[in-house]
N, C-alpha and C. Protein backbone atom coordinates (compact mmCIF):
# COMPACT_ATOMS: atom_id res chain seq x y z
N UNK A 1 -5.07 51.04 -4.34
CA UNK A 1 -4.93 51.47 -2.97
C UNK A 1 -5.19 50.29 -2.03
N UNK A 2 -4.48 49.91 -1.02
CA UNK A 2 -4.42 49.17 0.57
C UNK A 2 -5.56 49.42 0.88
N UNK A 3 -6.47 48.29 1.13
CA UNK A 3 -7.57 48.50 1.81
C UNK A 3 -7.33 48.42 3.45
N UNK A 4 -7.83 50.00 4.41
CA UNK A 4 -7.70 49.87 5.71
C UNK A 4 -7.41 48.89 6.31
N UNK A 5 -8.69 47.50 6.17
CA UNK A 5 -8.74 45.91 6.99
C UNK A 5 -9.13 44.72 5.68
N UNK A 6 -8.92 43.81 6.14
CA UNK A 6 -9.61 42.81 4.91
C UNK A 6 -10.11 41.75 6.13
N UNK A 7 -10.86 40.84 5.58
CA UNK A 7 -11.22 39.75 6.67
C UNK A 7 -10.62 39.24 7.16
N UNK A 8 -9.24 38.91 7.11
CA UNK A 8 -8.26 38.24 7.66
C UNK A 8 -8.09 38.98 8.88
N UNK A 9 -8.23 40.13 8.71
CA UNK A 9 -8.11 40.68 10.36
C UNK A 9 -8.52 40.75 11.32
N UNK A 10 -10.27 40.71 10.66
CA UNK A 10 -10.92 40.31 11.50
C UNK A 10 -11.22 38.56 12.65
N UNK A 11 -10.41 38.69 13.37
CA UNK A 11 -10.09 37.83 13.85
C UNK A 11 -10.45 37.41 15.56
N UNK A 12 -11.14 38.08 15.63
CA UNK A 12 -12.08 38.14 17.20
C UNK A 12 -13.66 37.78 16.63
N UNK A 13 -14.28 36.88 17.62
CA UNK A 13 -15.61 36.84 17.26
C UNK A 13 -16.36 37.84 18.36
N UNK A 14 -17.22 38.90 18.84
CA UNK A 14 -17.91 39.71 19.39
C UNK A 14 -19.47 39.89 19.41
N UNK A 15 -19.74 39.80 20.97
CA UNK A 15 -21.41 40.31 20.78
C UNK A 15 -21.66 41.45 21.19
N UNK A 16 -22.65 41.72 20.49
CA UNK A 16 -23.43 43.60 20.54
C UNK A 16 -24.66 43.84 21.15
N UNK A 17 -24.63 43.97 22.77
CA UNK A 17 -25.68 43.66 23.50
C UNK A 17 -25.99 45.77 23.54
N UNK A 18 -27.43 45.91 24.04
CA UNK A 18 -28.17 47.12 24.02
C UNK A 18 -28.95 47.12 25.20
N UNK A 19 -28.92 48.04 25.82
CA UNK A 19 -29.16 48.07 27.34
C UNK A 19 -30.57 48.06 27.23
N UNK A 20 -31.29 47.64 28.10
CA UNK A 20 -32.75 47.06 27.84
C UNK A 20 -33.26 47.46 29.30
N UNK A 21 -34.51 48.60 29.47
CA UNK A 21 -35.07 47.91 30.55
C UNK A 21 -36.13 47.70 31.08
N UNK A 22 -36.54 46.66 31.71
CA UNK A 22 -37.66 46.09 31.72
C UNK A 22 -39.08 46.64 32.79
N UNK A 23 -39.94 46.56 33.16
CA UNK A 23 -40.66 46.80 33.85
C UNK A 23 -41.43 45.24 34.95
N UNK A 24 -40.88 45.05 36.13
CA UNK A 24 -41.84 43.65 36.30
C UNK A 24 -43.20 43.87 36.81
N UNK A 25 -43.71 42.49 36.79
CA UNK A 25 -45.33 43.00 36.98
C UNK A 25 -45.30 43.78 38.12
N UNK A 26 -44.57 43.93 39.40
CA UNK A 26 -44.64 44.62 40.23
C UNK A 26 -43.96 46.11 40.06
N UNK A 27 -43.92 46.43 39.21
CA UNK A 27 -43.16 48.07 39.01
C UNK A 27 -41.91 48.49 38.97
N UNK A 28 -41.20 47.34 39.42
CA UNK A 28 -39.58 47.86 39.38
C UNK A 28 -39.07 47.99 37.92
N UNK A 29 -38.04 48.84 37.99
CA UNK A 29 -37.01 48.43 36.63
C UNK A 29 -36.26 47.42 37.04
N UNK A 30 -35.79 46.98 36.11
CA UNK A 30 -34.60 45.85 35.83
C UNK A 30 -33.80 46.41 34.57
N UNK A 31 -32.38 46.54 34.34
CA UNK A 31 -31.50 46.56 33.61
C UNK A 31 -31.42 45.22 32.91
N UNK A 32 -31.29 45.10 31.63
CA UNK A 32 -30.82 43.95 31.27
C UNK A 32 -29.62 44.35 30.06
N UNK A 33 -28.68 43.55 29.33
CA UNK A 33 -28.14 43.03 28.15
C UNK A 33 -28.86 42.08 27.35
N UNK A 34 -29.76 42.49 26.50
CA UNK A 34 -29.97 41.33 25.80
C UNK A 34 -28.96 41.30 24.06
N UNK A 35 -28.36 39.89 23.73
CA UNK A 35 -27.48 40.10 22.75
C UNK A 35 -27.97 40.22 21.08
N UNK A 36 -27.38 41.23 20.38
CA UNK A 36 -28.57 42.29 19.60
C UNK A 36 -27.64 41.18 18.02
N UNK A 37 -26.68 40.95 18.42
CA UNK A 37 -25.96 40.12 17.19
C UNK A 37 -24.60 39.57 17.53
N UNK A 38 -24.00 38.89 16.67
CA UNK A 38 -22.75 38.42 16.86
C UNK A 38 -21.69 38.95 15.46
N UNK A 39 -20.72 39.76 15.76
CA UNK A 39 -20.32 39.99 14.08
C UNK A 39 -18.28 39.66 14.74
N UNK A 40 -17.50 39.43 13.43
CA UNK A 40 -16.22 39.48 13.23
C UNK A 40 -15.53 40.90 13.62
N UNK A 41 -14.53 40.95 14.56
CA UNK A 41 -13.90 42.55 14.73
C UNK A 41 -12.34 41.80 14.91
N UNK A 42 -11.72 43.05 14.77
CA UNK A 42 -10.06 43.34 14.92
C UNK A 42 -10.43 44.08 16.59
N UNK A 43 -8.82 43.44 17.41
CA UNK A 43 -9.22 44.15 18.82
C UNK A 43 -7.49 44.72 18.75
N UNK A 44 -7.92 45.90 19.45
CA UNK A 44 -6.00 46.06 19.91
C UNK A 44 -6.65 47.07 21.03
N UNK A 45 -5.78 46.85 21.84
CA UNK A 45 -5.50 47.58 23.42
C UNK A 45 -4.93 48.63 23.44
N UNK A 46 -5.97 49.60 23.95
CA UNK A 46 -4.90 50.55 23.59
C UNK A 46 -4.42 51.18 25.07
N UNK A 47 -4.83 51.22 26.60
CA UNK A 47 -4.69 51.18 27.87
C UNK A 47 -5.13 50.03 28.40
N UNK A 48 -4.42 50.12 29.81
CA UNK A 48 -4.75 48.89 30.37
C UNK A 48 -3.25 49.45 32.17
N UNK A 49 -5.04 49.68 33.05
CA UNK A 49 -3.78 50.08 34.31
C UNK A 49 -4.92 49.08 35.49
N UNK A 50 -4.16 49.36 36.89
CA UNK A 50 -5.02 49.31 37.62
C UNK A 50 -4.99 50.43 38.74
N UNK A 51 -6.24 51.04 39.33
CA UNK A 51 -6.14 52.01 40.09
C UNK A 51 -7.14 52.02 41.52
N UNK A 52 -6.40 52.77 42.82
CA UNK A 52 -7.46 51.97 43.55
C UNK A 52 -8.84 52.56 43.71
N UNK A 53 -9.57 51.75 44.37
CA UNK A 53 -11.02 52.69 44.48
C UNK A 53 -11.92 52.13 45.53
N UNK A 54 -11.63 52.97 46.31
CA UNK A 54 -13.06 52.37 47.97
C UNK A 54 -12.14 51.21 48.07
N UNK A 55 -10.84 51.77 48.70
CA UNK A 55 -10.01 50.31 49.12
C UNK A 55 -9.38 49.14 48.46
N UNK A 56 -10.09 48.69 47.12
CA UNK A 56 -10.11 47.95 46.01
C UNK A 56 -8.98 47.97 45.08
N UNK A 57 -8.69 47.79 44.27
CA UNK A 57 -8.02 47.60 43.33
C UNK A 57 -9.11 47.26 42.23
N UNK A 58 -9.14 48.31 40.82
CA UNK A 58 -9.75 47.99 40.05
C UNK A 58 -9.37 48.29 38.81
N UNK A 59 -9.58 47.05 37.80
CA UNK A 59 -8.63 47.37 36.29
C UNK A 59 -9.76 48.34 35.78
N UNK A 60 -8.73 48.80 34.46
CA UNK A 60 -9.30 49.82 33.93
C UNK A 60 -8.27 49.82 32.33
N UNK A 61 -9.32 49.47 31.65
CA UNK A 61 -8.81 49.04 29.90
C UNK A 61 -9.46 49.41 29.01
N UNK A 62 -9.10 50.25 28.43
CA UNK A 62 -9.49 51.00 27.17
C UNK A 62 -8.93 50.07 25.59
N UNK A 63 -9.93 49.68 24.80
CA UNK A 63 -9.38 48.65 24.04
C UNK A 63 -10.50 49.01 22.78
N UNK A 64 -10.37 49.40 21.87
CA UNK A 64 -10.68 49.64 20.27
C UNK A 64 -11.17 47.92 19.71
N UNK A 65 -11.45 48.29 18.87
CA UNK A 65 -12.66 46.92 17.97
C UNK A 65 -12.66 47.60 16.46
N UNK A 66 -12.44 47.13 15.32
CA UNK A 66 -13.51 47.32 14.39
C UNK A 66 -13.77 45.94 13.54
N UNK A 67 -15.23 46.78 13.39
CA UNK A 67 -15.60 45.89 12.47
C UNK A 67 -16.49 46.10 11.12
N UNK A 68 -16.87 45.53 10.35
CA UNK A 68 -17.78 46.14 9.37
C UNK A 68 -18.55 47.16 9.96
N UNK A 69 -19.02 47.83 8.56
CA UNK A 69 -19.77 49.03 8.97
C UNK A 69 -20.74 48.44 8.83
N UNK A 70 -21.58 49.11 9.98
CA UNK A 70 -23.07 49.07 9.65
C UNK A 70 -23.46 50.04 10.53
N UNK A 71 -25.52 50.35 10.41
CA UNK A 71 -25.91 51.44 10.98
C UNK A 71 -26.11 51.58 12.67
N UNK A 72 -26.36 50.21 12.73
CA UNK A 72 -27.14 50.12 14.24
C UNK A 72 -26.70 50.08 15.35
N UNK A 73 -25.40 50.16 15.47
CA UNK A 73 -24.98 50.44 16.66
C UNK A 73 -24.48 51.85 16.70
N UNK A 74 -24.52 51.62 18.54
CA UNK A 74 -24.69 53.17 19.28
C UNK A 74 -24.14 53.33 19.73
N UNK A 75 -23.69 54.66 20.69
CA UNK A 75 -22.47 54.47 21.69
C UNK A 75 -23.20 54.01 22.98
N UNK A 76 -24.62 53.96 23.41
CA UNK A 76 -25.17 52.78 24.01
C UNK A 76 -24.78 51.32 24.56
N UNK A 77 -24.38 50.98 23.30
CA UNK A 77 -23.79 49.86 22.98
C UNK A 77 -22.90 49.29 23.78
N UNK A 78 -22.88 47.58 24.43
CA UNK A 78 -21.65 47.08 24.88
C UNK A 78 -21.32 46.05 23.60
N UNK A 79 -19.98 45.74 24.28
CA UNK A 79 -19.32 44.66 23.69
C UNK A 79 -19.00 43.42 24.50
N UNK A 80 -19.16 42.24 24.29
CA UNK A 80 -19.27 41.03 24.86
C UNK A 80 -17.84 40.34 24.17
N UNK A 81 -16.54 40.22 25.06
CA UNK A 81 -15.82 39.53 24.53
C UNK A 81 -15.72 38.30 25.59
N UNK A 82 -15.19 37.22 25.44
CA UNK A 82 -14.94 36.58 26.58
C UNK A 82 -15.36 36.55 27.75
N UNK A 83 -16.77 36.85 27.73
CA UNK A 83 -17.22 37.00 29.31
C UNK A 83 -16.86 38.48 29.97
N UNK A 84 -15.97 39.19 29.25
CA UNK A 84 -15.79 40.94 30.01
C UNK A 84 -16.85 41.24 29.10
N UNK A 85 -17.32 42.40 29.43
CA UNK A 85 -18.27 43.59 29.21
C UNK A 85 -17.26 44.81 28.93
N UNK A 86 -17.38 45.27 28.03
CA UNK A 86 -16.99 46.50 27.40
C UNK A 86 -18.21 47.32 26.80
N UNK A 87 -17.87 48.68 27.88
CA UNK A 87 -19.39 49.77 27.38
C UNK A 87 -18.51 50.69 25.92
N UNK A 88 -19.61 50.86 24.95
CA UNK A 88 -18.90 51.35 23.58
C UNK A 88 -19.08 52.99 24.49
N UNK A 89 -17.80 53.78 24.45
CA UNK A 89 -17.88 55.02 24.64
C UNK A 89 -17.60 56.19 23.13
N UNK A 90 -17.04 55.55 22.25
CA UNK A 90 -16.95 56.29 20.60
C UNK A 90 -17.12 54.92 20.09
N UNK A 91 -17.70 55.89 18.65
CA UNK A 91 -17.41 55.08 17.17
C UNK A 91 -16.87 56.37 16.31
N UNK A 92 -16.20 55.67 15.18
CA UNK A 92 -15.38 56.32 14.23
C UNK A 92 -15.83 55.78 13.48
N UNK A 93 -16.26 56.37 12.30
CA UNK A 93 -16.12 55.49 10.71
C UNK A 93 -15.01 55.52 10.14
N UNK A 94 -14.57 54.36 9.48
CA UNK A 94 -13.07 54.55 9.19
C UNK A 94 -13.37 54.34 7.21
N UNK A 95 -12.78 55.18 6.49
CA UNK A 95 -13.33 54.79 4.86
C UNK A 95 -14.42 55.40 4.88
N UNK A 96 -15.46 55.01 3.84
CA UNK A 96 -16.51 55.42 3.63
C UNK A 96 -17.73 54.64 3.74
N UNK A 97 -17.97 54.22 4.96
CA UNK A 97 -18.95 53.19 5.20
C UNK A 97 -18.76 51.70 4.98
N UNK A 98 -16.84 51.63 5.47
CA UNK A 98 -16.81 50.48 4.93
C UNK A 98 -16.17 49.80 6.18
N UNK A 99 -16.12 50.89 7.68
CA UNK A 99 -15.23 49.99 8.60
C UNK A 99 -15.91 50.89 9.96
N UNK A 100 -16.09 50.42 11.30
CA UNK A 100 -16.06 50.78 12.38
C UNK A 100 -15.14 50.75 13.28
N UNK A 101 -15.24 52.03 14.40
CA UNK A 101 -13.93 51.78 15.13
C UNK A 101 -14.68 52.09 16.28
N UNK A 102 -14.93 50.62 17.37
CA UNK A 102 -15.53 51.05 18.79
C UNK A 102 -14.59 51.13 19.65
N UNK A 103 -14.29 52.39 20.21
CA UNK A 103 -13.37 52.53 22.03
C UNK A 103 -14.60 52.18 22.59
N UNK A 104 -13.83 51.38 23.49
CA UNK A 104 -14.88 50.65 24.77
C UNK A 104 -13.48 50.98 25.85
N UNK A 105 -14.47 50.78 26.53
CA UNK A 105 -13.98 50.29 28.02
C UNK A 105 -14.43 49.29 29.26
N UNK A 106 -13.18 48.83 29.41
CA UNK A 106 -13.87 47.29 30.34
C UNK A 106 -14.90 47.75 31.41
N UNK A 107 -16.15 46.92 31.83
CA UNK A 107 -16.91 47.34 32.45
C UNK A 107 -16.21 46.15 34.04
N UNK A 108 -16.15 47.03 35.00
CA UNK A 108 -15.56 46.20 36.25
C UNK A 108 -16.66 46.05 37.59
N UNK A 109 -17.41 46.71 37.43
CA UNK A 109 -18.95 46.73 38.33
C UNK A 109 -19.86 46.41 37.94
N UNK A 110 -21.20 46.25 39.02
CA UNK A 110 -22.41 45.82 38.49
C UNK A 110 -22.88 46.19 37.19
């Protein structure tokens, strides 16, 4: 049998940042990304529009990832490609613990 992906496909390098937040000595929160790993993924696009908002023009891209399976990521989870931010909104297991499938979506605001 065709295995789903082989490494060759994996052909994007990706980081797996986890929303973090902090407390400073003075009491506020702070949001952070701190980056949780770096692993190999396959990317394909699967939307990609722009629509307006408060006057603006703002993209809006829905774009899939997988990559090895593993346990620790969440739908928490962003994705760090190129300087965009993609928040993980699903995962799929694809096989039997042998592939991930993250829908993200581009993050376009703070």
């Amino acid at each position: 049998m065709k295995p789903l992906y082989t490494a060759r496909d994996l052909d994007r390098q990706i980081v797996l940042q986890r929303r973090e937040v902090v407390r400073t000595a003075g009491g506020r929160e702070t949001v952070t990304w701190p980056e949780r790993c770096t692993v190999r993924a396959a990317r394909r696009d699967v939307s990609g529009r722009e629509q307006a908002q408060a006057g603006q023009v703002v993209p809006e891209a829905i774009t899939r990832w997988v990559v090895r399976f593993r346990e620790d990521i969440v739908v928490a989870d962003r994705v760090l490609y190129r300087g965009q931010q993609h928040d993980v909104k699903h995962i799929a297991e694809l096989g039997r613990r042998e592939w991930l499938q993250l829908t993200t979506h581009l993050v376009t605001g703070p």
